[in-house]
PDB file of N, CA and C in Angstrom:
ATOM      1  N   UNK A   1     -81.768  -6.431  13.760  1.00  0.00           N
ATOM      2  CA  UNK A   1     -81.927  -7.682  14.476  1.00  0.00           C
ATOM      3  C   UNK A   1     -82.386  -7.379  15.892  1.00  0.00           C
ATOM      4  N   UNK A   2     -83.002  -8.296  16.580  1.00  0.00           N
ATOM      5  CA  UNK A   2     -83.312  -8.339  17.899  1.00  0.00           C
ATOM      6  C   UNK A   2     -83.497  -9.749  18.430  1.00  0.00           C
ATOM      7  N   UNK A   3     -83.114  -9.436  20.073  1.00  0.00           N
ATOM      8  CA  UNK A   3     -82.877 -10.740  21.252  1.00  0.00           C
ATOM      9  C   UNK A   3     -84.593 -10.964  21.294  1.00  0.00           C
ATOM     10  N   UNK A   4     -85.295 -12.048  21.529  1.00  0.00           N
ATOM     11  CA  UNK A   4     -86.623 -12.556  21.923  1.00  0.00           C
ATOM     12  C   UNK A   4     -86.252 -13.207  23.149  1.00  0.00           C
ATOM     13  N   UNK A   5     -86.681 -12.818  24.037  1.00  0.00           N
ATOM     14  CA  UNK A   5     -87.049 -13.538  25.480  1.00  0.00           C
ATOM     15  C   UNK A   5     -88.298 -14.296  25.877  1.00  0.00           C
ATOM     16  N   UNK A   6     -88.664 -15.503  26.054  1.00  0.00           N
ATOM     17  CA  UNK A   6     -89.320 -16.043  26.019  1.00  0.00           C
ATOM     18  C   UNK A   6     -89.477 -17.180  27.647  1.00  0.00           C
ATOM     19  N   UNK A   7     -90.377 -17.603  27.452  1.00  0.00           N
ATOM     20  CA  UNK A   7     -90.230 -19.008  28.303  1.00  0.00           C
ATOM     21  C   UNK A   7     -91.332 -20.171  27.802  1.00  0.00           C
ATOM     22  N   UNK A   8     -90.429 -21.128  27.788  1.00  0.00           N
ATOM     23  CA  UNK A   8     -90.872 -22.475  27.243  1.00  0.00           C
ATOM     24  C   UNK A   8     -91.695 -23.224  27.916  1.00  0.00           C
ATOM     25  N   UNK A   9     -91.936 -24.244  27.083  1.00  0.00           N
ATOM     26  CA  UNK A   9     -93.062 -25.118  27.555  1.00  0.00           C
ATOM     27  C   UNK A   9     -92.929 -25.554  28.767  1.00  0.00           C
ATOM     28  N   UNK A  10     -91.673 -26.034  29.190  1.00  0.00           N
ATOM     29  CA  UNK A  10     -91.034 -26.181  30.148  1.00  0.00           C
ATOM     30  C   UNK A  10     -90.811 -25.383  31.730  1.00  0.00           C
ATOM     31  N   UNK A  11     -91.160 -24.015  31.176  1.00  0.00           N
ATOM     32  CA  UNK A  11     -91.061 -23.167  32.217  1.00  0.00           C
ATOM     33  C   UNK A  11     -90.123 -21.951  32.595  1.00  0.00           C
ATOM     34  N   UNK A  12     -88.928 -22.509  31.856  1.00  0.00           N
ATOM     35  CA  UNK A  12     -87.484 -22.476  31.255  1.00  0.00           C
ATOM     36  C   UNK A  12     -87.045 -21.110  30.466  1.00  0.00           C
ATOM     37  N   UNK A  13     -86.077 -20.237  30.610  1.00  0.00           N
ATOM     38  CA  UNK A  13     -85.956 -19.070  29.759  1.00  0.00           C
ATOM     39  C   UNK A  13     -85.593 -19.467  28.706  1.00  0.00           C
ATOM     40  N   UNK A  14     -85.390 -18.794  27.745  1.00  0.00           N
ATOM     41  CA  UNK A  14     -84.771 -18.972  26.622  1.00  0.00           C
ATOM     42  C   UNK A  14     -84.611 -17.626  25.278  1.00  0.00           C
ATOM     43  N   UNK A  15     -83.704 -17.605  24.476  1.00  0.00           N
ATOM     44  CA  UNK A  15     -83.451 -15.997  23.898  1.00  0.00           C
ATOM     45  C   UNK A  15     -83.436 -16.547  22.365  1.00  0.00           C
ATOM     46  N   UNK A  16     -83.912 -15.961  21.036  1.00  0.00           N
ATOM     47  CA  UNK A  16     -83.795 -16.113  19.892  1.00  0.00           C
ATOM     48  C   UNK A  16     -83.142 -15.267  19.302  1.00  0.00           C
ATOM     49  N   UNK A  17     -82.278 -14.916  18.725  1.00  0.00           N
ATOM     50  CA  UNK A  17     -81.705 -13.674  17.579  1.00  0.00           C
ATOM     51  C   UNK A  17     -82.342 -13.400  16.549  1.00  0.00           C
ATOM     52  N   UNK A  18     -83.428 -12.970  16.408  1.00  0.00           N
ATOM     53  CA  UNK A  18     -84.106 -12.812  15.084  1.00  0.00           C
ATOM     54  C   UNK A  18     -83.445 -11.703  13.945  1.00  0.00           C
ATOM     55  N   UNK A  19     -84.094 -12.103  13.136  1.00  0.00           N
ATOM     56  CA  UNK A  19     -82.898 -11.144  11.700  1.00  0.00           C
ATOM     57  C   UNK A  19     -84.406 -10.515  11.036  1.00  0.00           C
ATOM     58  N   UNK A  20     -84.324  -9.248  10.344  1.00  0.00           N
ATOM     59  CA  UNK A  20     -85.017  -8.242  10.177  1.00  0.00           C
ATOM     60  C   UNK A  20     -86.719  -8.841  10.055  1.00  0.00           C
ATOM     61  N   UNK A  21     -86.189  -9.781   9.644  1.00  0.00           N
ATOM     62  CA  UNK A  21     -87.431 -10.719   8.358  1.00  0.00           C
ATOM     63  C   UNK A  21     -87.958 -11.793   9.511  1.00  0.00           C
ATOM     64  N   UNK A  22     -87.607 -11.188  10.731  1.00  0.00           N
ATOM     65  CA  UNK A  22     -88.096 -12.421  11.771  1.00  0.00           C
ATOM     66  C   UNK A  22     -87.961 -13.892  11.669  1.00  0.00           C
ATOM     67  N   UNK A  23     -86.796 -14.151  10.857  1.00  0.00           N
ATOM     68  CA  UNK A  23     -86.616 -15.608  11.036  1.00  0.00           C
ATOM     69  C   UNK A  23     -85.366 -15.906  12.173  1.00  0.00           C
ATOM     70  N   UNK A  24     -85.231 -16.768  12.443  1.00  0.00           N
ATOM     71  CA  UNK A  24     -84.098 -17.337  13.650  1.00  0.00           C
ATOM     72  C   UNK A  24     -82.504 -17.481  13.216  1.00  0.00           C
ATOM     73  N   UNK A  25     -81.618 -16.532  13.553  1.00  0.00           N
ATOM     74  CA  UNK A  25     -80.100 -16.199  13.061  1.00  0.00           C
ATOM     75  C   UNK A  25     -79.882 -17.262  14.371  1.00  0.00           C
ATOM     76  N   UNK A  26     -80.173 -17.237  15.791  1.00  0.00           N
ATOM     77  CA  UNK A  26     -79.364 -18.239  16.479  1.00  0.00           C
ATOM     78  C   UNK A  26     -80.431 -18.251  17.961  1.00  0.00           C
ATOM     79  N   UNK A  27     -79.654 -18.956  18.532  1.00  0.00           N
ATOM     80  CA  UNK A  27     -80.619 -19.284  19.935  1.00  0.00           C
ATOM     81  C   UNK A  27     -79.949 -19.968  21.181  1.00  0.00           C
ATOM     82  N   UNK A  28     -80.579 -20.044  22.442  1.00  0.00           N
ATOM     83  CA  UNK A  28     -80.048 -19.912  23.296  1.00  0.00           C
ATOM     84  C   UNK A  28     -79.399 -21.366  23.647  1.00  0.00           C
ATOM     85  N   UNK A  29     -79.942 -22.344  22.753  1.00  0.00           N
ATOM     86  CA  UNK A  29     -79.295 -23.989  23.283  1.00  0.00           C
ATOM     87  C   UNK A  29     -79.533 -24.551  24.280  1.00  0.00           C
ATOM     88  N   UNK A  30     -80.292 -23.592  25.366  1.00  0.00           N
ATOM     89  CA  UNK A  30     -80.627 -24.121  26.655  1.00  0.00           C
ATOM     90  C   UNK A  30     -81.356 -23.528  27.068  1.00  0.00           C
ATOM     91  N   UNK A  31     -82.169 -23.484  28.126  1.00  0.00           N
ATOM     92  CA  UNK A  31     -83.162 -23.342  29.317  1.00  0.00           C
ATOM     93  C   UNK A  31     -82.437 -22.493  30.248  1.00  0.00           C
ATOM     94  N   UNK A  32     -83.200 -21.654  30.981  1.00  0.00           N
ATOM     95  CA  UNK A  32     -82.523 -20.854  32.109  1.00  0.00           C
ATOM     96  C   UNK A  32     -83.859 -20.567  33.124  1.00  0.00           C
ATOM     97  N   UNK A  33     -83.241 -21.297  34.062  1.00  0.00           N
ATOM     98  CA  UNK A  33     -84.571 -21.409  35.442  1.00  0.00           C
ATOM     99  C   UNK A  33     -84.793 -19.539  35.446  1.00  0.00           C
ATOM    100  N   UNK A  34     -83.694 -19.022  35.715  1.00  0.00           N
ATOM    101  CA  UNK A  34     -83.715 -17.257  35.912  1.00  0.00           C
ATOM    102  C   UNK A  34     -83.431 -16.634  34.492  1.00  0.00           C
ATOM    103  N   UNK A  35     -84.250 -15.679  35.138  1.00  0.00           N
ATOM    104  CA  UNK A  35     -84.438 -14.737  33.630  1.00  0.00           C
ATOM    105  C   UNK A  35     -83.298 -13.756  33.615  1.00  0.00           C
ATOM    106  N   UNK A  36     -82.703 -13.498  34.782  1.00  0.00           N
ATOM    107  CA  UNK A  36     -81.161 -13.123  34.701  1.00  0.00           C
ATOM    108  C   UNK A  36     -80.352 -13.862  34.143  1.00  0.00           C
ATOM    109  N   UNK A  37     -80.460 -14.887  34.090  1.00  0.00           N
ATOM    110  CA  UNK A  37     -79.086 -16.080  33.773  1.00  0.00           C
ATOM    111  C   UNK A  37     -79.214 -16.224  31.949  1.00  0.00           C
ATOM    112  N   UNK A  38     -80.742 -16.455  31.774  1.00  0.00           N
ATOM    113  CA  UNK A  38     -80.893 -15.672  30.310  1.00  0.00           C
ATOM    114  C   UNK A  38     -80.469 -14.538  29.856  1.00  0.00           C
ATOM    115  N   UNK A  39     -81.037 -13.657  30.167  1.00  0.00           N
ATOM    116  CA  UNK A  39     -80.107 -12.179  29.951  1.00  0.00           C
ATOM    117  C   UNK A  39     -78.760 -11.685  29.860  1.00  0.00           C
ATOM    118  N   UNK A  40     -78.285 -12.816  30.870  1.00  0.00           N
ATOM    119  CA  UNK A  40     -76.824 -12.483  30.956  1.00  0.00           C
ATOM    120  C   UNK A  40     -76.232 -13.219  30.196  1.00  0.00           C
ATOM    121  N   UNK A  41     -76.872 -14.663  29.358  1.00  0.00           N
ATOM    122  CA  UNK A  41     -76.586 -15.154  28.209  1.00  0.00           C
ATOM    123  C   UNK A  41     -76.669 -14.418  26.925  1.00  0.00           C
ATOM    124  N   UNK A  42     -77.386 -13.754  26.596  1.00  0.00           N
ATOM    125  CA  UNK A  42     -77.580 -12.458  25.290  1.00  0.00           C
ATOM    126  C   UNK A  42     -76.434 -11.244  25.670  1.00  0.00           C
ATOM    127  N   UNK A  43     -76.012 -11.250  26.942  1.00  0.00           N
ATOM    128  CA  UNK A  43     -74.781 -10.344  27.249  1.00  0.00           C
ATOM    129  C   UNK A  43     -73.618 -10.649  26.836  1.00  0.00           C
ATOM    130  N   UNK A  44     -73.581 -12.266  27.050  1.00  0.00           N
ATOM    131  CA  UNK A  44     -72.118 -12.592  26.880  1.00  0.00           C
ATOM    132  C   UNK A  44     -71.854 -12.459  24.642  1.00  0.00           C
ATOM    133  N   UNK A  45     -73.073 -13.261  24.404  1.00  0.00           N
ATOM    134  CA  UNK A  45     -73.246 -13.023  22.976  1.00  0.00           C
ATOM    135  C   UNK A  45     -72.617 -11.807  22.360  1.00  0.00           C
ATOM    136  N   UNK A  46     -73.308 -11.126  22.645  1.00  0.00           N
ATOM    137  CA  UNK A  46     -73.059  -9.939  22.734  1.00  0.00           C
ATOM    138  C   UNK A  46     -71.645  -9.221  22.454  1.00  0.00           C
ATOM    139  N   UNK A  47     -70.828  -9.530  23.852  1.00  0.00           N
ATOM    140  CA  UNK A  47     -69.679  -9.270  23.858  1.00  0.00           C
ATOM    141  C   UNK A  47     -68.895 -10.170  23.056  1.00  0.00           C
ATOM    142  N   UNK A  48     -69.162 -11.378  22.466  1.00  0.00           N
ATOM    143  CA  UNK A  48     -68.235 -12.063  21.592  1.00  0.00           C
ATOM    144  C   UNK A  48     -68.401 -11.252  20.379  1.00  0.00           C
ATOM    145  N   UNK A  49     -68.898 -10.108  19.987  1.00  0.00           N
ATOM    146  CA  UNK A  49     -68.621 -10.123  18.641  1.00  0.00           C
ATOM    147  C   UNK A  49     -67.434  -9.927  17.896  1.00  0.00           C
ATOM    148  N   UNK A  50     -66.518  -9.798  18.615  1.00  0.00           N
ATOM    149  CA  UNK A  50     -65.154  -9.690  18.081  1.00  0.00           C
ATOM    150  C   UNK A  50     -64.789 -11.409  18.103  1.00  0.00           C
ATOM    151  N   UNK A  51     -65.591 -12.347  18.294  1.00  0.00           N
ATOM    152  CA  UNK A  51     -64.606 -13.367  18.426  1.00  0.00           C
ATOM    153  C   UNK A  51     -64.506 -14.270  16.906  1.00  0.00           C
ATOM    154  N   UNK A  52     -62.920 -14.456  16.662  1.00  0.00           N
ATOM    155  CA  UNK A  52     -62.398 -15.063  15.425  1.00  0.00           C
ATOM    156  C   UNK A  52     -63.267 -15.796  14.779  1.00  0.00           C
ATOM    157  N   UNK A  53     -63.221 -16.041  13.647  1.00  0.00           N
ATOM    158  CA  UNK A  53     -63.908 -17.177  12.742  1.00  0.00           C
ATOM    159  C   UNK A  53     -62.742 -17.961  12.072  1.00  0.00           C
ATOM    160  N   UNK A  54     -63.246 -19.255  12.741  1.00  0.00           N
ATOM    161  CA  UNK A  54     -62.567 -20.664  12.195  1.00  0.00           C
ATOM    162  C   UNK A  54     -62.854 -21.354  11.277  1.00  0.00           C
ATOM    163  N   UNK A  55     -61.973 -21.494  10.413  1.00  0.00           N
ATOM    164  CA  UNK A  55     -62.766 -22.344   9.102  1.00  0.00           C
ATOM    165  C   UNK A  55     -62.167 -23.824   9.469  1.00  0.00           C
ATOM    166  N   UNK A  56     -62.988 -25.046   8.903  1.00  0.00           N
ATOM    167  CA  UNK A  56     -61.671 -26.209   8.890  1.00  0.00           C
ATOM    168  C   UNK A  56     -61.265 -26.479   7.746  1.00  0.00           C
TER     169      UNK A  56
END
């Protein structure tokens, strides 16, 4: 898998999770004026991978 960094039509950052086969596993939900503030969004990702799974 790999992070895609991009910027939108908008102007706007934004990050994709692509899965081997290049289709879209998840994405950033938002816009980021700085391309740090993006980045540091794929960081935090990142570090959740330990976080629980909730079923209802």
């Amino acid at each position: 898998m790999e992070y895609h960094v991009y910027k939108d039509n908008a102007g706007e950052w934004r990050w994709r999770l692509l899965a081997s086969n290049k289709k879209i596993v998840a994405d950033s939900g938002e816009g980021y004026t700085a391309k740090a503030d993006c980045l540091a969004g794929i960081k935090s990702v990142k570090g959740s991978s330990g976080a629980d799974v909730v079923e209802d």
